[in-house]
N, C-alpha and C. Protein backbone atom coordinates (compact mmCIF):
# COMPACT_ATOMS: atom_id res chain seq x y z
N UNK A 1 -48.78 56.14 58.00
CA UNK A 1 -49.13 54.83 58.48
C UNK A 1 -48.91 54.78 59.97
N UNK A 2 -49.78 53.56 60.43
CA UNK A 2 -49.40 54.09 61.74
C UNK A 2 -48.62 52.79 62.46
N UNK A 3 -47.71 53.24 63.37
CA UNK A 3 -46.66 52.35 63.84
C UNK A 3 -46.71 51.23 63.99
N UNK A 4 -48.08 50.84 64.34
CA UNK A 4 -48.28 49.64 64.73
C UNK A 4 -48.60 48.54 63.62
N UNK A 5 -48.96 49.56 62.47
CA UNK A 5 -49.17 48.72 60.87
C UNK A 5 -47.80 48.39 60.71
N UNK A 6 -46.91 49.32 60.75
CA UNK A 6 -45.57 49.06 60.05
C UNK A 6 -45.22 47.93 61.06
N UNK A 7 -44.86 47.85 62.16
CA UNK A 7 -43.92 47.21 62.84
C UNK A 7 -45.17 45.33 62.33
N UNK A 8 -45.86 45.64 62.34
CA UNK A 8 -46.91 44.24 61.73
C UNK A 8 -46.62 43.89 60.65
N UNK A 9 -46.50 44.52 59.15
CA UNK A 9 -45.86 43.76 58.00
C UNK A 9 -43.97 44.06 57.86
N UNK A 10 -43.50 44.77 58.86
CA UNK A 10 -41.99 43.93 58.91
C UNK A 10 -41.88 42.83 59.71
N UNK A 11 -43.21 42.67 60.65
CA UNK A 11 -43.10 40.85 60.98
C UNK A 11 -42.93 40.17 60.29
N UNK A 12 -44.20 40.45 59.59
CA UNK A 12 -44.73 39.37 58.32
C UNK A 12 -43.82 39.42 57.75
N UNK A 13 -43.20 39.94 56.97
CA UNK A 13 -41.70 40.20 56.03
C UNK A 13 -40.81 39.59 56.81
N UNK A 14 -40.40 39.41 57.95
CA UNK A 14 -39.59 38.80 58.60
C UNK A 14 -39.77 37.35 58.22
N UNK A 15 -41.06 37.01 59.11
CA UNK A 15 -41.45 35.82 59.42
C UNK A 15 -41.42 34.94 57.59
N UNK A 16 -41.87 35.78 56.70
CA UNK A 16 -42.17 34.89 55.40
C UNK A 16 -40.67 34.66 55.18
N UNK A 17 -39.24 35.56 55.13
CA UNK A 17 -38.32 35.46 54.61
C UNK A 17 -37.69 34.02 55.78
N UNK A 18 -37.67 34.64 56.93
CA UNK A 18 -37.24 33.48 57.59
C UNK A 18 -37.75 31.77 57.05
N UNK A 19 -39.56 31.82 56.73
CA UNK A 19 -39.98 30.46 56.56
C UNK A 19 -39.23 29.92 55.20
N UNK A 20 -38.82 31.32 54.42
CA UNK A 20 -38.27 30.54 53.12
C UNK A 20 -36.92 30.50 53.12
N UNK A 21 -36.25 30.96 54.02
CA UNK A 21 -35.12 30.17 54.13
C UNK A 21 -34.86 28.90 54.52
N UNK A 22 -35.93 28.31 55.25
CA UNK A 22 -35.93 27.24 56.25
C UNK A 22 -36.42 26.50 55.42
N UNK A 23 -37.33 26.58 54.86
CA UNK A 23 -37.99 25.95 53.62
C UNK A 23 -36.99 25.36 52.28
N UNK A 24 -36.50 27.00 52.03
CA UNK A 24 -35.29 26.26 51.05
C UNK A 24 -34.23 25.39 51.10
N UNK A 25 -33.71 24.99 52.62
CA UNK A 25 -32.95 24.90 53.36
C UNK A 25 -32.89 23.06 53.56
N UNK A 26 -34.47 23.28 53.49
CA UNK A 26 -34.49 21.87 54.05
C UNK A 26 -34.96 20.88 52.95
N UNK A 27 -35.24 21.07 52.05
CA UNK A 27 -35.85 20.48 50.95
C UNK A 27 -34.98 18.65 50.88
N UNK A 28 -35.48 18.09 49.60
CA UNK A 28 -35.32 16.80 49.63
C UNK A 28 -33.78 16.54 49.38
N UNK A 29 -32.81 16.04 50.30
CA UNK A 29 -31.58 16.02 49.66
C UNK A 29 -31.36 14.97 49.49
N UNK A 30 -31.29 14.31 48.00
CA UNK A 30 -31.01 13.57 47.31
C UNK A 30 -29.55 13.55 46.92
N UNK A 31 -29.17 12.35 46.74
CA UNK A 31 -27.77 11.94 46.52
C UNK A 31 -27.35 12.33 44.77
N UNK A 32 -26.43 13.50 44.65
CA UNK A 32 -26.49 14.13 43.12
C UNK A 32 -26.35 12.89 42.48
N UNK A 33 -26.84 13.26 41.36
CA UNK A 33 -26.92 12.41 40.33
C UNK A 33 -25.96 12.61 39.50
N UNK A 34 -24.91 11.09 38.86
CA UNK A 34 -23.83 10.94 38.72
C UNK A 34 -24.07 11.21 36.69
N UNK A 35 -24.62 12.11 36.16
CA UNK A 35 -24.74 12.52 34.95
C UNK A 35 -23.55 12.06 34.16
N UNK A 36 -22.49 12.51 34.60
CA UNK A 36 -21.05 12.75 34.15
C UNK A 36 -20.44 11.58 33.96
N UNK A 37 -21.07 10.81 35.10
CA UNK A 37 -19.83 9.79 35.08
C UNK A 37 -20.30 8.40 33.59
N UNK A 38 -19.45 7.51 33.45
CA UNK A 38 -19.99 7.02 31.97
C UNK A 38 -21.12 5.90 32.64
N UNK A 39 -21.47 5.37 31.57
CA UNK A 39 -22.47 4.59 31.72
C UNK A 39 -22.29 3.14 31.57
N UNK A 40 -22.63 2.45 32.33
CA UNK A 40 -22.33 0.85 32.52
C UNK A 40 -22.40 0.22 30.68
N UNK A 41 -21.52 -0.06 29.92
CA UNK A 41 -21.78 -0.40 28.83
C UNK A 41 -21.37 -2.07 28.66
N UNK A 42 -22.42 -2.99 27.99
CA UNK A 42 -21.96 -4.46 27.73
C UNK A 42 -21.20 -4.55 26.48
N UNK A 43 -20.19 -5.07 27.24
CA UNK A 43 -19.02 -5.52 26.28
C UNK A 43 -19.17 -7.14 26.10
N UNK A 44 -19.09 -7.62 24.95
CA UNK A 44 -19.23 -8.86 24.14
C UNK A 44 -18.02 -9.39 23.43
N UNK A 45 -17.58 -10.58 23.62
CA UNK A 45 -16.26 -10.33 22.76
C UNK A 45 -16.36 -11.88 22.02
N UNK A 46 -16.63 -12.23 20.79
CA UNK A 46 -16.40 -12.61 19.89
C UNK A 46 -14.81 -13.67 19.46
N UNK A 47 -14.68 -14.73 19.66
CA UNK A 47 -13.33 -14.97 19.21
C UNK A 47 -13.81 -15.97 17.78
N UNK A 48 -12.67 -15.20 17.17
CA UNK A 48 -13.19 -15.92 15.65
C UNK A 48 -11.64 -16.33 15.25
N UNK A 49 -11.81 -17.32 14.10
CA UNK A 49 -10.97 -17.96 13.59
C UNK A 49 -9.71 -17.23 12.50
N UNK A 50 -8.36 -17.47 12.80
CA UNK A 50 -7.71 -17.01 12.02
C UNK A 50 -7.71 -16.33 10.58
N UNK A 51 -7.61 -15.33 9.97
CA UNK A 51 -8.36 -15.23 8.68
C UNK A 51 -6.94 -16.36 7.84
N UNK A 52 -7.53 -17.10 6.77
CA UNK A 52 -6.83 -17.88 6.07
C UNK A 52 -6.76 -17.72 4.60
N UNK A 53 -7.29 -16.49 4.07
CA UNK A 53 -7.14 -16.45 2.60
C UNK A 53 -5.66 -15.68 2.69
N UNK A 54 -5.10 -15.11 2.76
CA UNK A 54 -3.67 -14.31 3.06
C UNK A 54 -2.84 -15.80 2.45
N UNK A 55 -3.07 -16.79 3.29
CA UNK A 55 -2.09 -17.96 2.45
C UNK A 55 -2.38 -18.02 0.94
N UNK A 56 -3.74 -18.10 1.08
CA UNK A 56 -4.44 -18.51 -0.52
C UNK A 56 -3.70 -17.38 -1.20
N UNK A 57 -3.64 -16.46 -0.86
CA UNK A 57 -3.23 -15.16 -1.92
C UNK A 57 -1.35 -15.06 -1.73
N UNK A 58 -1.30 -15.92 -0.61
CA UNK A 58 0.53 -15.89 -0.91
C UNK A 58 0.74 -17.47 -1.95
N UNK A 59 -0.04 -18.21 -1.87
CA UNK A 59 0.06 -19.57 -2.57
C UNK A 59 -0.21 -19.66 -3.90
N UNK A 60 -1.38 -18.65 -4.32
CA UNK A 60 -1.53 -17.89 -5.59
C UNK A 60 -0.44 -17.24 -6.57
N UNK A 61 0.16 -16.35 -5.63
CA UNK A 61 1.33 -15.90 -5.96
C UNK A 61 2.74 -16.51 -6.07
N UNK A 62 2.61 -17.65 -5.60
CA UNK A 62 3.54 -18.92 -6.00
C UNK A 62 3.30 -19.04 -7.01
N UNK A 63 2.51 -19.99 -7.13
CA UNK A 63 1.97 -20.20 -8.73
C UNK A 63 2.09 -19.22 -9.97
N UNK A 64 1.99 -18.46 -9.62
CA UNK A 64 2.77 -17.02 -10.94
C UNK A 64 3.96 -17.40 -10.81
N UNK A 65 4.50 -17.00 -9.39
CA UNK A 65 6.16 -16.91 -9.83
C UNK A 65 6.52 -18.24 -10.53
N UNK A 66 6.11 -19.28 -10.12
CA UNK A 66 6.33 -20.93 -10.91
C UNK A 66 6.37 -20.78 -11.96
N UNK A 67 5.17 -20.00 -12.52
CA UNK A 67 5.10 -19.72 -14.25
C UNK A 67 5.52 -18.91 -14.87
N UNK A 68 6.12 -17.94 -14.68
CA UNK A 68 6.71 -16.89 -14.89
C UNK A 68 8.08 -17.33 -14.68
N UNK A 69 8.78 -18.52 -14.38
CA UNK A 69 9.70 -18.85 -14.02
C UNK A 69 9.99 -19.92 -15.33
N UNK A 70 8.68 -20.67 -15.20
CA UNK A 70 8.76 -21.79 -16.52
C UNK A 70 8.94 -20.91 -18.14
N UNK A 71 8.38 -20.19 -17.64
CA UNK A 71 8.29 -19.01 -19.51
C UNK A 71 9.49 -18.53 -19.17
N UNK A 72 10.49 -18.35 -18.39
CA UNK A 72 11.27 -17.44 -18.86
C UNK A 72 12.73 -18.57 -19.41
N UNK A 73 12.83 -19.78 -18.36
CA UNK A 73 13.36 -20.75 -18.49
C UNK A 73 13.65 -21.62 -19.88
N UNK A 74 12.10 -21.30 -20.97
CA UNK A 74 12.26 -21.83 -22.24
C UNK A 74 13.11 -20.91 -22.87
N UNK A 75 12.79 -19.60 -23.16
CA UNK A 75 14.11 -18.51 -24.03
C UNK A 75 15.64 -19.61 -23.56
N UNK A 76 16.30 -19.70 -25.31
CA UNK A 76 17.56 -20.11 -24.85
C UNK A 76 18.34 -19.42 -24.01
N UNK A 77 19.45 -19.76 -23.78
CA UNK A 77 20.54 -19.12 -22.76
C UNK A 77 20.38 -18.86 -21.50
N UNK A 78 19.04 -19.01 -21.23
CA UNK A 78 18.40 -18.71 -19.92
C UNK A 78 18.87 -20.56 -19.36
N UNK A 79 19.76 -19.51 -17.70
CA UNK A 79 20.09 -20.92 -17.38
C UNK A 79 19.15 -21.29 -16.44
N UNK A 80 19.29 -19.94 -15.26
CA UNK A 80 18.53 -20.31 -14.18
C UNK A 80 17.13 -18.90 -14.31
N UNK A 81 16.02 -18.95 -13.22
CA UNK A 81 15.32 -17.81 -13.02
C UNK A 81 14.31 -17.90 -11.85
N UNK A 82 14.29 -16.96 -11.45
CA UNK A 82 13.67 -16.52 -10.27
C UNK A 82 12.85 -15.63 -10.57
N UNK A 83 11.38 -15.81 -9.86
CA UNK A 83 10.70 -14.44 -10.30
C UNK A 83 9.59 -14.33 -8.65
N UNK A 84 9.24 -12.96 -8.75
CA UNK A 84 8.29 -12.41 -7.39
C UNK A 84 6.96 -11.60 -8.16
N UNK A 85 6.20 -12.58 -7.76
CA UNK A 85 4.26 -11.62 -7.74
C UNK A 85 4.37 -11.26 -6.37
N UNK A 86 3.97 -9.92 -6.37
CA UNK A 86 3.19 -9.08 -5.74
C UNK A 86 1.77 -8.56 -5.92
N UNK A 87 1.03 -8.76 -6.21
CA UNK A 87 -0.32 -7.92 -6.33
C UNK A 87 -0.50 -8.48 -7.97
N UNK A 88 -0.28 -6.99 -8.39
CA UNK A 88 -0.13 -7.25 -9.95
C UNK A 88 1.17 -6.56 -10.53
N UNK A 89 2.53 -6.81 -9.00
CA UNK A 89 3.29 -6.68 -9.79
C UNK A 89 3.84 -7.86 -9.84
N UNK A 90 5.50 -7.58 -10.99
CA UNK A 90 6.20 -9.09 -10.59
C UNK A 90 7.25 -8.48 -11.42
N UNK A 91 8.62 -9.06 -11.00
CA UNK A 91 10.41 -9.16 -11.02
C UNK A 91 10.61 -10.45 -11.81
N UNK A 92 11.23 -10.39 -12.80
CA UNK A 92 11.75 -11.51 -12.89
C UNK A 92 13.43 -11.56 -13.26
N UNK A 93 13.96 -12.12 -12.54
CA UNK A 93 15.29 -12.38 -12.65
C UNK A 93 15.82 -13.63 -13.43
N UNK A 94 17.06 -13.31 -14.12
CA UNK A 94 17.41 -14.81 -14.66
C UNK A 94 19.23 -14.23 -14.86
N UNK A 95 19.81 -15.57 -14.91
CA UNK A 95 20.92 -16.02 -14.84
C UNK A 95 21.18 -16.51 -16.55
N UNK A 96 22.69 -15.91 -17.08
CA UNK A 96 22.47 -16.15 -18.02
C UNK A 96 23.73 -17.11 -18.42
N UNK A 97 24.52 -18.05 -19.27
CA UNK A 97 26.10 -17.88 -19.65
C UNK A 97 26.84 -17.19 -19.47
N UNK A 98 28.13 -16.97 -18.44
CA UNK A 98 28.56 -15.58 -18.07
C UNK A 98 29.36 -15.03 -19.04
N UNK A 99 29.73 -15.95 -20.29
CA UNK A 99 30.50 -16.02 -20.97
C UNK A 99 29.78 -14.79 -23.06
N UNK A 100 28.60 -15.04 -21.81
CA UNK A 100 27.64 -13.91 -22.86
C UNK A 100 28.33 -12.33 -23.12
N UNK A 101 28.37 -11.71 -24.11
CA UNK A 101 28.89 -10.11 -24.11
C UNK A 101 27.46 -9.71 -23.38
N UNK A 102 27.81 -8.52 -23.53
CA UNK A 102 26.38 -7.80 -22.72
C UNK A 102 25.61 -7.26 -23.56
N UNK A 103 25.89 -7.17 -24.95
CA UNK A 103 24.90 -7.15 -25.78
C UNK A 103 24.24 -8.08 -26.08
N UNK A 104 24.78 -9.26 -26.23
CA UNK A 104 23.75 -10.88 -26.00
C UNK A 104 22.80 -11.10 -25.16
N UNK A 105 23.25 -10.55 -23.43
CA UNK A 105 22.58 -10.58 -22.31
C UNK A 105 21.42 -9.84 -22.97
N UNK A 106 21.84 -8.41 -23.02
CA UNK A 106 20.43 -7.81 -23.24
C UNK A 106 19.42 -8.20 -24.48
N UNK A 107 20.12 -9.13 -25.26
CA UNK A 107 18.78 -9.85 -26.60
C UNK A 107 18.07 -10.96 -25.88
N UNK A 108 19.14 -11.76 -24.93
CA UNK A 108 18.27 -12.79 -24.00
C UNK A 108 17.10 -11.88 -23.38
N UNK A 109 17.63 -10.76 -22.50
CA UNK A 109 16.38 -10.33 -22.04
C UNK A 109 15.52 -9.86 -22.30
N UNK A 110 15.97 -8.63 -23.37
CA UNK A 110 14.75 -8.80 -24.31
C UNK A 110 13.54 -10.36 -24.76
N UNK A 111 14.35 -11.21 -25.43
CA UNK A 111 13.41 -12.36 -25.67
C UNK A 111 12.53 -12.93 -24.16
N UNK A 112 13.22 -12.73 -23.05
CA UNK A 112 12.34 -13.02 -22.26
C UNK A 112 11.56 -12.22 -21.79
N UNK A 113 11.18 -10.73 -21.86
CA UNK A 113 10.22 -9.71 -21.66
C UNK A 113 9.28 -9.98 -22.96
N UNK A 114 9.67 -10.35 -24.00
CA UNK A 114 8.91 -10.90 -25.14
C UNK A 114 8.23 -12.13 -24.75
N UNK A 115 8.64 -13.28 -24.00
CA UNK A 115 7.84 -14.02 -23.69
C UNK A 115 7.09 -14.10 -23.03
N UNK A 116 7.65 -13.11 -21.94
CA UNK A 116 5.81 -12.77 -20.51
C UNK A 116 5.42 -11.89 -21.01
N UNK A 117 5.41 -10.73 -22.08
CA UNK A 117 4.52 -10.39 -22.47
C UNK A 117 2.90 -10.32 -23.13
N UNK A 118 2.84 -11.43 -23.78
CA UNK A 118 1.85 -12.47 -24.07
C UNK A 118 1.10 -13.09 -23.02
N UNK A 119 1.65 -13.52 -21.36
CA UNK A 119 0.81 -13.76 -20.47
C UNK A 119 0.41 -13.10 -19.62
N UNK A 120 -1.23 -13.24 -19.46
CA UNK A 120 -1.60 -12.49 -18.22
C UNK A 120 -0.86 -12.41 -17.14
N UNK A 121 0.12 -12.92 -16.35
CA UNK A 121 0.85 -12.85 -15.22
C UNK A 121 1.91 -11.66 -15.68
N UNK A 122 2.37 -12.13 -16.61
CA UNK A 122 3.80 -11.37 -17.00
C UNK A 122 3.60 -10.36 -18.02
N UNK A 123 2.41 -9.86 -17.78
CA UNK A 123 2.61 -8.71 -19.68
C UNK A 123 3.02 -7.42 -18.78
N UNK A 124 3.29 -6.92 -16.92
CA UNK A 124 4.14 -6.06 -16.36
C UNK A 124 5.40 -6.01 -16.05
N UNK A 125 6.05 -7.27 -15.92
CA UNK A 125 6.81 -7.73 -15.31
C UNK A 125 7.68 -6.97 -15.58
N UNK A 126 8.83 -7.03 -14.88
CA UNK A 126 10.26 -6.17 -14.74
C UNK A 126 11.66 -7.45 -14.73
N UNK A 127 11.75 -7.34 -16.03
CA UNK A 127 13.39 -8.23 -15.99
C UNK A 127 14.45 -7.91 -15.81
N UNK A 128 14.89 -8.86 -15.40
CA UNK A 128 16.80 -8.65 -15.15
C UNK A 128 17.88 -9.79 -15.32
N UNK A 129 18.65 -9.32 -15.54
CA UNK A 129 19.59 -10.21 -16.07
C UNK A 129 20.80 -9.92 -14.75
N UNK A 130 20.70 -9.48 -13.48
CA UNK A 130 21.28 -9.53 -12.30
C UNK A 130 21.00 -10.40 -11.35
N UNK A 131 22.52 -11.57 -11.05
CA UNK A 131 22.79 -12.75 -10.54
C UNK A 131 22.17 -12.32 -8.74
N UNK A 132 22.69 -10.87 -8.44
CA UNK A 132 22.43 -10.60 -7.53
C UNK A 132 21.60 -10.43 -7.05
N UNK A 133 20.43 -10.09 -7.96
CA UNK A 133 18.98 -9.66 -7.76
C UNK A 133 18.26 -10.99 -7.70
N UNK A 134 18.75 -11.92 -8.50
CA UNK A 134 18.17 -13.15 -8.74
C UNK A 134 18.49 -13.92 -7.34
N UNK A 135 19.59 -13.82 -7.03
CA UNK A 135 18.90 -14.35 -5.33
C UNK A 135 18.63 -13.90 -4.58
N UNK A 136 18.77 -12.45 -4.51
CA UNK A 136 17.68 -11.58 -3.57
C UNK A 136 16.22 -12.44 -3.84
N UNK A 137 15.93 -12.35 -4.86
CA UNK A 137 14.58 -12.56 -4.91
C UNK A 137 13.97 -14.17 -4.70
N UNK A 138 15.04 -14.72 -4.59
CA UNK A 138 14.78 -16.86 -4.38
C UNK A 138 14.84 -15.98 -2.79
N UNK A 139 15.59 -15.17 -2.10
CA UNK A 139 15.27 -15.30 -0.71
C UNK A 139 14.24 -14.94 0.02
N UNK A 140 13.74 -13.64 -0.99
CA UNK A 140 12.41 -13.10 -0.36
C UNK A 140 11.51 -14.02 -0.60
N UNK A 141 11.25 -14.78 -1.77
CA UNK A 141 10.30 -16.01 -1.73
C UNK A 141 10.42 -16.89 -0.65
N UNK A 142 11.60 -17.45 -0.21
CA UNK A 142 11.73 -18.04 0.87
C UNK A 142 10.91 -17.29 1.85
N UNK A 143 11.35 -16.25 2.50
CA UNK A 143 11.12 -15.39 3.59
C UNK A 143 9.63 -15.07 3.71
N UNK A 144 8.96 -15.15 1.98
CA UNK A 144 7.39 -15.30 2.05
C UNK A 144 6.28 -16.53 2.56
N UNK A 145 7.18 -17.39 2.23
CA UNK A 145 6.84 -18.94 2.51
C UNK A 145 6.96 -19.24 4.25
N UNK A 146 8.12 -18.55 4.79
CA UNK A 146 7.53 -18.63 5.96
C UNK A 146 7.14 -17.55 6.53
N UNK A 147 6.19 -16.58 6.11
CA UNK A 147 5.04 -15.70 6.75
C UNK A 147 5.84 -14.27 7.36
N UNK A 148 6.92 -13.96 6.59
CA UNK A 148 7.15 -12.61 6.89
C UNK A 148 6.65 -11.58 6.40
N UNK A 149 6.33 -10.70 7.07
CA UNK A 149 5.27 -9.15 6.15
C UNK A 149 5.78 -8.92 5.16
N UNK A 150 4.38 -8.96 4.67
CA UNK A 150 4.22 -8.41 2.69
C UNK A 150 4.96 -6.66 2.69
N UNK A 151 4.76 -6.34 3.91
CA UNK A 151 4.99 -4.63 3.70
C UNK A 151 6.79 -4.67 3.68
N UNK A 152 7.62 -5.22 4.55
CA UNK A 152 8.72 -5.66 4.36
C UNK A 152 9.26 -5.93 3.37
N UNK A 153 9.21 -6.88 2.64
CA UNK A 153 8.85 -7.24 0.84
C UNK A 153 9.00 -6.56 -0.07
N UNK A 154 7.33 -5.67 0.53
CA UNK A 154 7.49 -4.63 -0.85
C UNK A 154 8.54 -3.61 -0.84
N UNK A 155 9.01 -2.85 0.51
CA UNK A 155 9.83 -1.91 0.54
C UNK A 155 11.10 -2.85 -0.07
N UNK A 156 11.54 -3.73 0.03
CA UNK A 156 12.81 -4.46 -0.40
C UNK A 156 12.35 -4.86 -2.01
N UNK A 157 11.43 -5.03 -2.36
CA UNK A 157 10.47 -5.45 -3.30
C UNK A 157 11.20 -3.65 -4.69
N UNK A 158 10.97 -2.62 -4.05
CA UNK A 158 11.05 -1.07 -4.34
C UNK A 158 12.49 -1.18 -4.43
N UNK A 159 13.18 -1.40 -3.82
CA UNK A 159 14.98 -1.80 -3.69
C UNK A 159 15.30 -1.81 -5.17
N UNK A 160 14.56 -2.97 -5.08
CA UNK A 160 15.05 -3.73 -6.60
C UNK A 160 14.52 -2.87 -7.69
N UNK A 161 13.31 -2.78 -7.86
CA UNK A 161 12.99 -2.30 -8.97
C UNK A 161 13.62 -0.82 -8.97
N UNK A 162 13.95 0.19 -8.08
CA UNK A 162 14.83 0.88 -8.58
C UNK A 162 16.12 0.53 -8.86
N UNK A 163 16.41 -0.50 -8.37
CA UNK A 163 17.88 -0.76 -8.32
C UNK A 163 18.19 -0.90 -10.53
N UNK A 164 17.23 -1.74 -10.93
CA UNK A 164 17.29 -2.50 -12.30
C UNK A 164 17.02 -2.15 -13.08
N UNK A 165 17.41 -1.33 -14.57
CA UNK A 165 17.29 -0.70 -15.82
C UNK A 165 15.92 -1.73 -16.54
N UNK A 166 14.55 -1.03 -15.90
CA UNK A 166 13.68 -1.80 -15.87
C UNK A 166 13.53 -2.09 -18.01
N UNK A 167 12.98 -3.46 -17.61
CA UNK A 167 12.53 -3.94 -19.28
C UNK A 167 11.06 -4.22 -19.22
N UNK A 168 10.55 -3.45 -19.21
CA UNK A 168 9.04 -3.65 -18.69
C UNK A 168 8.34 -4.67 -19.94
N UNK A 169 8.10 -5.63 -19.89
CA UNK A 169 7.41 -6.48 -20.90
C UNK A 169 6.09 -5.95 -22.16
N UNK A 170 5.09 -5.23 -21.25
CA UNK A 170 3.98 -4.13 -22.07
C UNK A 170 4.92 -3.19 -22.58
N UNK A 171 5.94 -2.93 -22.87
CA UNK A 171 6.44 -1.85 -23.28
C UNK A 171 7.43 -1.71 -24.18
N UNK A 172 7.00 -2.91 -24.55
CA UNK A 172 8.59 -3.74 -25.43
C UNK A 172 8.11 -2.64 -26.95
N UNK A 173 7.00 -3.24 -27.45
CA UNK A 173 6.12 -2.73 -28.99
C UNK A 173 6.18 -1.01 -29.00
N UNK A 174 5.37 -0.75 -27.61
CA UNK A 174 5.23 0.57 -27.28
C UNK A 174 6.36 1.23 -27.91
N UNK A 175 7.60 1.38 -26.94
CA UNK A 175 8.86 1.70 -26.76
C UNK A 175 9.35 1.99 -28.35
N UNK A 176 9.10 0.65 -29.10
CA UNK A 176 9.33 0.81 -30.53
C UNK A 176 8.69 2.07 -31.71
N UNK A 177 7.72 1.95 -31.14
CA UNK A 177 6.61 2.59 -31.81
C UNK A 177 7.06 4.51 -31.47
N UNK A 178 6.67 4.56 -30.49
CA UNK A 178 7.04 5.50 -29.83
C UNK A 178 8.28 7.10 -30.38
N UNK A 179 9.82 5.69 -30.61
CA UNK A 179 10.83 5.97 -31.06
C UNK A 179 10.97 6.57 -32.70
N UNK A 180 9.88 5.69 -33.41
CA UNK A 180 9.81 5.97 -34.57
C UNK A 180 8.86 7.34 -34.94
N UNK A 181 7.90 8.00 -34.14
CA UNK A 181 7.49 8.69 -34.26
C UNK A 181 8.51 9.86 -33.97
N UNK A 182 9.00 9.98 -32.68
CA UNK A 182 9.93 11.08 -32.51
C UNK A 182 11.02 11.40 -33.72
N UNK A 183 11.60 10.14 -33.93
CA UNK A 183 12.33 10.58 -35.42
C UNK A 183 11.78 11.31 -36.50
N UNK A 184 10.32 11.03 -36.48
CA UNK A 184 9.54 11.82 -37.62
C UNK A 184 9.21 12.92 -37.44
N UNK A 185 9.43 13.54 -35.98
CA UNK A 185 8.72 14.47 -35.66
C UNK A 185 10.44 15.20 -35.64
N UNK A 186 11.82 14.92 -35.13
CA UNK A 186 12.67 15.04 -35.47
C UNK A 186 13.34 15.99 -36.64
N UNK A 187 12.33 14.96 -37.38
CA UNK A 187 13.30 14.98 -39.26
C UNK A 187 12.20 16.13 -39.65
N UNK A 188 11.05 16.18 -39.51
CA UNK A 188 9.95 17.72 -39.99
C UNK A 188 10.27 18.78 -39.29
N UNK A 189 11.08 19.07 -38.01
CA UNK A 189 11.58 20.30 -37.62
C UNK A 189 12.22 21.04 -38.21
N UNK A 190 12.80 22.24 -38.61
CA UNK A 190 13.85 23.07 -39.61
C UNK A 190 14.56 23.67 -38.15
N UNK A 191 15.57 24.31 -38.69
CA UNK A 191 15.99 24.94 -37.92
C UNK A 191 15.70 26.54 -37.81
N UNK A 192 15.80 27.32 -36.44
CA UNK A 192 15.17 28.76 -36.36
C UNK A 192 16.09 29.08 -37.24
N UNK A 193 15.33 29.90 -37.32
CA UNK A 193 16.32 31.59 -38.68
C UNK A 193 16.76 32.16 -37.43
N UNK A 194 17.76 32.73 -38.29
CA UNK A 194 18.21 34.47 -37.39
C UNK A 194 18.10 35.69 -38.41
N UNK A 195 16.31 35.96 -38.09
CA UNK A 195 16.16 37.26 -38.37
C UNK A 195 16.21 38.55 -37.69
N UNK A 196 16.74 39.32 -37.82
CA UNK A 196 16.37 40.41 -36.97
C UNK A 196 17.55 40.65 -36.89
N UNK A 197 18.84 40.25 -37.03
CA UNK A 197 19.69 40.59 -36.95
C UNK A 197 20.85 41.35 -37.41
């Protein structure tokens, strides 16, 4: 080639690389675009009215304990009684003659797990014949009446029912039934041999 070709397209090669640097260089500079950052969002805010069934369903649950209080109150010997709905559970406590043996106590309570058994409120209920439990539980009613947490309650609510040699009302017949089978199943066992020996 001859010198004068070459030294002509390393112009050109010059000159094009130079224009595209200058070119690239200078292009439109726009202010980056903020991708990342969040996006203007409308917030709306709504104020609405206290929810008010929570009373209805603590005022509801009055009304059980009232009745569950009146049924347990007819069984004789029953002096005083206190009782707690929860959901679909419920405690009922009662006060008896102190002058009762404790085998009496427990026929009173029996008869009164016999009597909420028969009502829809009370055919779960958990009785007791503990003075102590019985005003635990006039206090937590109190303490419900003026709007202290149900979750509070129930954990103190759990207190009790482990605390009390539960008499579960559905379980009165059961319990009976139950007992009489094991005896039968009892009395048809023999005893092992010792063979082999």
């Amino acid at each position: 080639m001859k010198r004068g070709t070459c030294k002509l397209i390393s112009s050109f090669t010059i000159t094009a690389l130079f224009i595209t640097i200058a070119t690239g260089c200078n292009q439109n500079n726009k202010p980056p675009s903020n991708d990342a950052s969040p996006k203007a969002q409308n917030i709306s805010y709504k104020q609405t009215a206290p929810d008010t069934s929570l009373p209805a369903k603590q005022n509801r649950a009055k009304n059980d304990s009232d009745h569950l209080v009146q049924l347990a109150k007819q069984v004789p010997q029953v002096k005083e009684a206190s009782a707690i709905v929860l959901g679909k559970y419920a405690v009922v406590a009662i006060d008896v003659n102190p002058n009762l043996d404790s085998a009496r106590v427990g026929t009173v309570k029996y008869a009164v797990a016999q009597a909420l058994r028969d009502d829809p409120q009370g055919k779960s209920a958990l009785v007791t014949a503990d003075v102590d439990l019985l005003h635990r539980i006039k206090k937590m009613n109190e303490e419900i009446s003026q709007g202290r947490p149900i979750a509070g309650i129930m954990s103190e609510l759990g207190a009790i029912v482990a605390r009390i040699a539960p008499q579960p009302s559905n379980e009165v017949k059961k319990h009976e039934r139950d007992e009489t089978k094991q005896d039968r199943n009892d009395a048809n066992q023999s005893p092992a041999s010792d063979r082999g020996r």
